[in-house]
C-alpha atoms as a PDB file:
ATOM      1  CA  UNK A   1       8.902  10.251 -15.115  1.00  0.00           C
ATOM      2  CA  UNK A   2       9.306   6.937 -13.921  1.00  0.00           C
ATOM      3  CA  UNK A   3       8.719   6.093 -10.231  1.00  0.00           C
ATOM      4  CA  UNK A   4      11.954   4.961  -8.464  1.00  0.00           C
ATOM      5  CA  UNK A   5      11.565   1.843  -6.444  1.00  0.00           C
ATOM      6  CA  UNK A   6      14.167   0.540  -3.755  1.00  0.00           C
ATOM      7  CA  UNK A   7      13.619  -3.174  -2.579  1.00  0.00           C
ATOM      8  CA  UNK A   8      15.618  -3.712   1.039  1.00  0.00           C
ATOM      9  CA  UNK A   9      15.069  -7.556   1.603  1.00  0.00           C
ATOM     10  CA  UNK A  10      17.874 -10.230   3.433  1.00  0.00           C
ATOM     11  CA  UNK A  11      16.598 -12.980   0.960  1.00  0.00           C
ATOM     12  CA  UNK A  12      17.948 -13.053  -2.723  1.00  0.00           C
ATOM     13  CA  UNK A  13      15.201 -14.851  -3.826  1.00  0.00           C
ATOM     14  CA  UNK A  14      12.225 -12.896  -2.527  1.00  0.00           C
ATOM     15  CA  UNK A  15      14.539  -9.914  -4.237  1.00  0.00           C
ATOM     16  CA  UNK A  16      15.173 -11.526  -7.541  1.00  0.00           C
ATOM     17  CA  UNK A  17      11.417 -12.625  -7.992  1.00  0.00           C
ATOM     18  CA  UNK A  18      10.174  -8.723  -7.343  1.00  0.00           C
ATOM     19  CA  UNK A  19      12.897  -6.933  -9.477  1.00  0.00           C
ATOM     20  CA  UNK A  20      11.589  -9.390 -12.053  1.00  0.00           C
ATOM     21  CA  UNK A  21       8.018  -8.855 -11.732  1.00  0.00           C
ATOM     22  CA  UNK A  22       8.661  -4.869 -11.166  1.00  0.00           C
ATOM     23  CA  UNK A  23      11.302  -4.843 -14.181  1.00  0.00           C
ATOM     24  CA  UNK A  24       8.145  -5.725 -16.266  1.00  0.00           C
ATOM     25  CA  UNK A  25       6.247  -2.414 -15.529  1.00  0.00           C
ATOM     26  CA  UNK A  26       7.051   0.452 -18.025  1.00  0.00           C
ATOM     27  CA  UNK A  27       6.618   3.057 -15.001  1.00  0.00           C
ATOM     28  CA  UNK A  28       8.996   1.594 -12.341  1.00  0.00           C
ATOM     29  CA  UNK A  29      12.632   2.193 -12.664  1.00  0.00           C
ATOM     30  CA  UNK A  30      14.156  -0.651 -10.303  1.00  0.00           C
ATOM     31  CA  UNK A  31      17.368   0.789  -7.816  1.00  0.00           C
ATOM     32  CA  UNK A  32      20.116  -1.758  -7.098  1.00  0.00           C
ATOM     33  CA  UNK A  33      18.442  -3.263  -3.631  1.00  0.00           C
ATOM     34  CA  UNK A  34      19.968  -3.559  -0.183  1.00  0.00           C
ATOM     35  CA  UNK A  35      19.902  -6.689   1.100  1.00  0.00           C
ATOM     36  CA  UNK A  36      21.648  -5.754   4.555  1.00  0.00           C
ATOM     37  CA  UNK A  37      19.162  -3.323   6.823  1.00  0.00           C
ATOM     38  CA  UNK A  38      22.311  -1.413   8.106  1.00  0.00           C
ATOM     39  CA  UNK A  39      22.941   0.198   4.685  1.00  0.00           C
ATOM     40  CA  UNK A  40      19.624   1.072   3.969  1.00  0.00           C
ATOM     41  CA  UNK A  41      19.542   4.903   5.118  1.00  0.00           C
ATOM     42  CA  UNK A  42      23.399   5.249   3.223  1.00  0.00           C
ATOM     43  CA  UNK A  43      21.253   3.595   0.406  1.00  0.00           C
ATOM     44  CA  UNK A  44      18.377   5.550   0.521  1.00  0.00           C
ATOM     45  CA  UNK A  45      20.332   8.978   0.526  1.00  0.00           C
ATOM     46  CA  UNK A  46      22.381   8.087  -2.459  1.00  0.00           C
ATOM     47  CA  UNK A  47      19.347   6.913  -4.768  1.00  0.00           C
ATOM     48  CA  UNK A  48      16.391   8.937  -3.571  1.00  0.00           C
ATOM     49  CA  UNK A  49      14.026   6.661  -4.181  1.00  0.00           C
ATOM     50  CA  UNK A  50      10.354   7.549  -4.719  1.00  0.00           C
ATOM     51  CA  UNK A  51       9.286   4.052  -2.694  1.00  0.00           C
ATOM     52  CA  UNK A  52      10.802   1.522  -0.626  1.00  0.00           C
ATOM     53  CA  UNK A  53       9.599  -1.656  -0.154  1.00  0.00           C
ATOM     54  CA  UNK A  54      11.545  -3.140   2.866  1.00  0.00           C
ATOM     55  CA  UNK A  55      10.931  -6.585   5.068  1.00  0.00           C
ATOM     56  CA  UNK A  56       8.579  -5.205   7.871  1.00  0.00           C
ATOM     57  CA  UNK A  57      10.347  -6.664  10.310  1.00  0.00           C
ATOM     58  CA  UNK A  58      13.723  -5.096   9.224  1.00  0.00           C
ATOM     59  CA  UNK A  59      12.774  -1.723  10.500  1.00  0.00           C
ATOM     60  CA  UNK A  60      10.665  -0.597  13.335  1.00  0.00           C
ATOM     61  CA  UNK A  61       8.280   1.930  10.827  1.00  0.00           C
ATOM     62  CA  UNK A  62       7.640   3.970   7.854  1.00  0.00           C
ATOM     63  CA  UNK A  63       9.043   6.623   9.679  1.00  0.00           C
ATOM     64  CA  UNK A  64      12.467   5.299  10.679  1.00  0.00           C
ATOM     65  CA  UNK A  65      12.641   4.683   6.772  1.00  0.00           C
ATOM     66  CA  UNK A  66      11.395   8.534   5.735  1.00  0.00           C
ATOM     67  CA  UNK A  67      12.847  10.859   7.992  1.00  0.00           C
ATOM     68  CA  UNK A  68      12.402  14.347   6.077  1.00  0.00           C
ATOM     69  CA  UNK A  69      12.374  12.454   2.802  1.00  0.00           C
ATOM     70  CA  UNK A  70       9.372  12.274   0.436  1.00  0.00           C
ATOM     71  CA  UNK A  71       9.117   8.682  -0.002  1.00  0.00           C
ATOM     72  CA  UNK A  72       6.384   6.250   0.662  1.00  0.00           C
ATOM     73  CA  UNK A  73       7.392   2.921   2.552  1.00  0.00           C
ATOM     74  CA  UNK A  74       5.906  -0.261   2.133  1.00  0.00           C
ATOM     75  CA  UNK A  75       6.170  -3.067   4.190  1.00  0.00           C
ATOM     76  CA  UNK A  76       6.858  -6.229   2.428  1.00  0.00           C
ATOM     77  CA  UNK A  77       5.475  -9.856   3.995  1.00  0.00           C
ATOM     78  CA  UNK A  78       5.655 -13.279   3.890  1.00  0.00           C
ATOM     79  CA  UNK A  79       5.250 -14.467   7.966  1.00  0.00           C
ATOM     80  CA  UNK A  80       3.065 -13.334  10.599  1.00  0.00           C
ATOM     81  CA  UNK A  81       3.741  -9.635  11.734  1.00  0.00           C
ATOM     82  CA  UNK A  82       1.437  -7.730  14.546  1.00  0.00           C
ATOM     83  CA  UNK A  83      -1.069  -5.419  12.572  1.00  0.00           C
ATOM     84  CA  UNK A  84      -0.169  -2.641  14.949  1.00  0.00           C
ATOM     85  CA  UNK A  85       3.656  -2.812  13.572  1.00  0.00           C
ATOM     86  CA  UNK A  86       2.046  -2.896   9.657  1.00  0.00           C
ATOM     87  CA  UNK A  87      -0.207  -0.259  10.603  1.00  0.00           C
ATOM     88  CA  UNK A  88       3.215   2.391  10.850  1.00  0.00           C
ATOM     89  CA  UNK A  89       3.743   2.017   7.182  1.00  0.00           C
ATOM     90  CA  UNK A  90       1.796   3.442   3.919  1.00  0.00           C
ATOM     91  CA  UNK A  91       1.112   0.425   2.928  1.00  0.00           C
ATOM     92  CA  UNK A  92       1.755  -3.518   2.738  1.00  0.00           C
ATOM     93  CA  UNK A  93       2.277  -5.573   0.415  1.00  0.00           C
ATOM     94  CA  UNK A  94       2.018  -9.764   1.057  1.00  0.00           C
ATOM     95  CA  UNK A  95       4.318 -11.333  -1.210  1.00  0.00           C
ATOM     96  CA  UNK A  96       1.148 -13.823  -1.992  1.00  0.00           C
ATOM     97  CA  UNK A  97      -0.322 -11.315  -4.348  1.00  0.00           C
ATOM     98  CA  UNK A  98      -1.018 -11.182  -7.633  1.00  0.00           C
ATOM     99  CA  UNK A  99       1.099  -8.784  -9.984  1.00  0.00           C
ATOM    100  CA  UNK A 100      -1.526  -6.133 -10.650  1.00  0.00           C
ATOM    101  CA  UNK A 101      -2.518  -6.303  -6.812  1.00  0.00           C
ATOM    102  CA  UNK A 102       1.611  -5.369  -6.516  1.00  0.00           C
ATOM    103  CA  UNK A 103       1.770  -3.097  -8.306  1.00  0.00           C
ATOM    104  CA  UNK A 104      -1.570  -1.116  -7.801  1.00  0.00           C
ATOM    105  CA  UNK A 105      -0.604  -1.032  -3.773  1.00  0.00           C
ATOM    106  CA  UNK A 106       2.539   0.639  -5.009  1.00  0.00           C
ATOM    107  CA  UNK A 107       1.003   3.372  -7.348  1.00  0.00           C
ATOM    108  CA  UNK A 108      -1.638   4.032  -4.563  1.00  0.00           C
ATOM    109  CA  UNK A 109       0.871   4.535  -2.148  1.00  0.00           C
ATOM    110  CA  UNK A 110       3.011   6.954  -4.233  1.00  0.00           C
ATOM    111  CA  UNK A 111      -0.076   8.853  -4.195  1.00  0.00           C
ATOM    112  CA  UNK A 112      -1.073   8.538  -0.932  1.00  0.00           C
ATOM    113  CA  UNK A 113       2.490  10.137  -0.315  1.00  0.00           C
ATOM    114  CA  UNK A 114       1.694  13.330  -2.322  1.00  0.00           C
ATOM    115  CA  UNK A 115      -1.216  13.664  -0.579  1.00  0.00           C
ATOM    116  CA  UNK A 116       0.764  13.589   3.231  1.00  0.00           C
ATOM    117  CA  UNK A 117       3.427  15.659   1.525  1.00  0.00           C
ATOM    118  CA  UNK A 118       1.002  18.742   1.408  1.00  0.00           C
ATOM    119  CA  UNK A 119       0.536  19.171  -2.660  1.00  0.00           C
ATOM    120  CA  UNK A 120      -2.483  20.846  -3.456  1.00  0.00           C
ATOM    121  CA  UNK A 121      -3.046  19.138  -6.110  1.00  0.00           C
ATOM    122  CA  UNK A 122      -4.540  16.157  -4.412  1.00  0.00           C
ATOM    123  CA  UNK A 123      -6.360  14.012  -5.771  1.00  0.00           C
ATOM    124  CA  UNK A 124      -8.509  12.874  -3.019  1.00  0.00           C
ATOM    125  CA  UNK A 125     -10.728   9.982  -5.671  1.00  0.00           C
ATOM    126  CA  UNK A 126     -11.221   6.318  -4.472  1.00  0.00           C
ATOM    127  CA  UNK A 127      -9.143   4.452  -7.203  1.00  0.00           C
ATOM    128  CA  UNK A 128     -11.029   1.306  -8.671  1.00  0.00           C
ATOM    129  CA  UNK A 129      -9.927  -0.913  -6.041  1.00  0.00           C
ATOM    130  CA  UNK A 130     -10.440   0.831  -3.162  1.00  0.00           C
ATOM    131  CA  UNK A 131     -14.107   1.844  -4.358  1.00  0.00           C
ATOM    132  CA  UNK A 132     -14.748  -1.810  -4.523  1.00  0.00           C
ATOM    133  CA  UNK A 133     -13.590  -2.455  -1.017  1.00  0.00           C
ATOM    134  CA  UNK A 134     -15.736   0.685   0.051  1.00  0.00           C
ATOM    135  CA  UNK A 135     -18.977  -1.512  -1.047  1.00  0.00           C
ATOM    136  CA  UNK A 136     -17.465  -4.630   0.433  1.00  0.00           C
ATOM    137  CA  UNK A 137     -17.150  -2.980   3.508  1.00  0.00           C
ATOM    138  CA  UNK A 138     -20.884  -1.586   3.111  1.00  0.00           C
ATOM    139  CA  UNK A 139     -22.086  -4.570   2.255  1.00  0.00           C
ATOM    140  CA  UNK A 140     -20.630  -5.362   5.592  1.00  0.00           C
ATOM    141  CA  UNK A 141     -18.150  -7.877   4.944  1.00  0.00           C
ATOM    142  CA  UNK A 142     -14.615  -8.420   6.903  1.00  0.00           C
ATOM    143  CA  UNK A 143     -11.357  -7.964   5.973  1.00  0.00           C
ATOM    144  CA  UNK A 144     -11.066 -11.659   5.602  1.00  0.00           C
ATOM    145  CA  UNK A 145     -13.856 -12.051   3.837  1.00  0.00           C
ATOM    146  CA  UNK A 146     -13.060  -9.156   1.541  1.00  0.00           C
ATOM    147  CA  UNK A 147      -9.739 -10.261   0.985  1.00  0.00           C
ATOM    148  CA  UNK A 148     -10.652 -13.703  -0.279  1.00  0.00           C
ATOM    149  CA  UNK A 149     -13.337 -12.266  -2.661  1.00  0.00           C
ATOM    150  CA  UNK A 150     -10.914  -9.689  -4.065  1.00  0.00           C
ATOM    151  CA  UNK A 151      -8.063 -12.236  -4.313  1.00  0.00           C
ATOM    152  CA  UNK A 152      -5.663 -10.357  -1.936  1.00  0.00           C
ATOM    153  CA  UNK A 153      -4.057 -10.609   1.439  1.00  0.00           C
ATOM    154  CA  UNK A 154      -6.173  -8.706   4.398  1.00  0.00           C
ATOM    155  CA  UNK A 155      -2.844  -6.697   4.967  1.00  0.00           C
ATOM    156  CA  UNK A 156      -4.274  -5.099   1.436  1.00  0.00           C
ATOM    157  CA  UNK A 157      -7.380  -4.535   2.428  1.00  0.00           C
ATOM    158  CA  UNK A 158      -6.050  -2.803   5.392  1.00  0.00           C
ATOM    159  CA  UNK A 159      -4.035  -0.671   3.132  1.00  0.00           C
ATOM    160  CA  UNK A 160      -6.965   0.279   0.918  1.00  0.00           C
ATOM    161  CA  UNK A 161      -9.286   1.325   4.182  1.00  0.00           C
ATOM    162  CA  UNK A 162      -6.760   3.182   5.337  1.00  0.00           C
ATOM    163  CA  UNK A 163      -6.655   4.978   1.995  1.00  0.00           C
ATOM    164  CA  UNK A 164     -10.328   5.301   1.951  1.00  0.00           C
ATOM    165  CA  UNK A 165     -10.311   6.907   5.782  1.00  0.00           C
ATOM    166  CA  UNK A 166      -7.594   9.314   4.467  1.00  0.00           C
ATOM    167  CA  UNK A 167      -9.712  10.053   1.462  1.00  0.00           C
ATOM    168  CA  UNK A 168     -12.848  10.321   2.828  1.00  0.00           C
ATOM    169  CA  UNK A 169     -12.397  11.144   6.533  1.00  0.00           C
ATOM    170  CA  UNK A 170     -14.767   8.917   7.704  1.00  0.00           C
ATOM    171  CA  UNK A 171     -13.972   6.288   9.937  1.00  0.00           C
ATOM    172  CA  UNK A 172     -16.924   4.233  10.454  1.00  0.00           C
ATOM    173  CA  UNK A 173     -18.136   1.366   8.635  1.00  0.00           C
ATOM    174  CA  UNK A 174     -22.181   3.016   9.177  1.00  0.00           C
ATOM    175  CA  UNK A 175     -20.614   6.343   7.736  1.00  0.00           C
ATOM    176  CA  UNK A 176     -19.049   4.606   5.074  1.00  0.00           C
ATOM    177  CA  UNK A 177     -22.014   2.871   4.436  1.00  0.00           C
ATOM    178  CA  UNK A 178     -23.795   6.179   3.757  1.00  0.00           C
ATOM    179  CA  UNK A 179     -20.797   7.561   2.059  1.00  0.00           C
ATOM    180  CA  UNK A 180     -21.511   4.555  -0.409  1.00  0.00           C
ATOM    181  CA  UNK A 181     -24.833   5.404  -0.692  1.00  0.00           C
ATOM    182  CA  UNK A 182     -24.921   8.875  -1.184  1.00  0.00           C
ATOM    183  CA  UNK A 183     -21.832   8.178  -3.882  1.00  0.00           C
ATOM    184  CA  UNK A 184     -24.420   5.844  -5.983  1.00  0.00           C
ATOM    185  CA  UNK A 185     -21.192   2.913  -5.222  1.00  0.00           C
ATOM    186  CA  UNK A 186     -24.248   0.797  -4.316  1.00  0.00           C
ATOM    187  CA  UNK A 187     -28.211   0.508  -3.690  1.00  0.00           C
ATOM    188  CA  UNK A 188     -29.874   0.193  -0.550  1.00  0.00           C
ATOM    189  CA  UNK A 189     -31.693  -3.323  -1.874  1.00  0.00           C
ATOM    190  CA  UNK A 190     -28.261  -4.740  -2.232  1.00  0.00           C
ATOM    191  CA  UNK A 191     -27.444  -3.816   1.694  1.00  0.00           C
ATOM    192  CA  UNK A 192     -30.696  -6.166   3.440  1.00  0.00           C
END
């Protein structure tokens, strides 16, 4: 079943350039965006989409966006926004990112909405990316810093170490460190 995927975006252009690059994946279907923020819940209601991505500073949070729906929300950017308003959504997405980072944040977050949504069937597994941000973040690098060597925006890197606190429940970098460690994700010569 294909993942249904509901841009909400004022700019045409911004829209036109991720329906294209989103038409391209097999697994998204692509809903007929909203480019005005006052139709979004009407919109959302009569499409049920699985994700929205929506212009972070079109809506206050995730959960203005969800209410009682399952449906991830991801904030979309492309100007400075205050990390405490990202930090209300799944996940972010910088329009400066590659394809595959695009489209990975958007699988991950359809999973990290399962996961909220109380399935059992959880599965609670650092995906590729978020494993290598784990030893980044053990090797005790910033989000800056990881950003730059993973070729994605620091709101991403957010995203993932969010994911990996979910995942893990561990919250600090020293317990992450040992998480790492005790996972074989790296070797204590690489760490001095």
């Amino acid at each position: 079943m294909k993942t249904r995927v509901l841009i909400a975006e004022p700019s045409e252009i911004i829209v036109a350039g991720l329906v294209q690059l989103l038409s391209e994946v097999s697994r998204f279907k692509i809903l007929d965006p909203v480019t005005d923020a006052s139709m979004l819940d009407e919109r959302i209601i009569a499409s049920k989409p699985d994700v929205v991505i929506v212009n972070a500073t079109l809506v206050p949070s995730a959960a203005s966006v969800r209410t009682d729906r399952n449906i991830s929300v991801i904030a979309l950017v492309y100007q400075y926004v205050e990390q405490l308003h990202l930090r209300r959504f799944d996940a972010v997405i910088d329009i400066r990112e590659s394809r595959a980072s695009i489209v990975e944040t958007i699988i991950e977050a359809t999973k990290t909405q399962t996961q909220h949504d109380g399935d059992n069937t959880t599965n609670y597994e650092l995906s590729k990316r978020e494993t290598a941000v784990l030893v980044l973040v053990a090797k005790g690098l910033t989000n800056k810093e990881i950003a730059e060597q993973l070729n994605v925006s620091p709101h991403t890197v957010m995203s993932h170490r969010k994911n990996i606190v979910h995942k893990t429940g561990i919250k600090s970098v020293a317990g992450l460190t040992v998480y790492a460690m005790l996972n074989n994700l790296i070797d204590e010569s690489t760490l001095l």
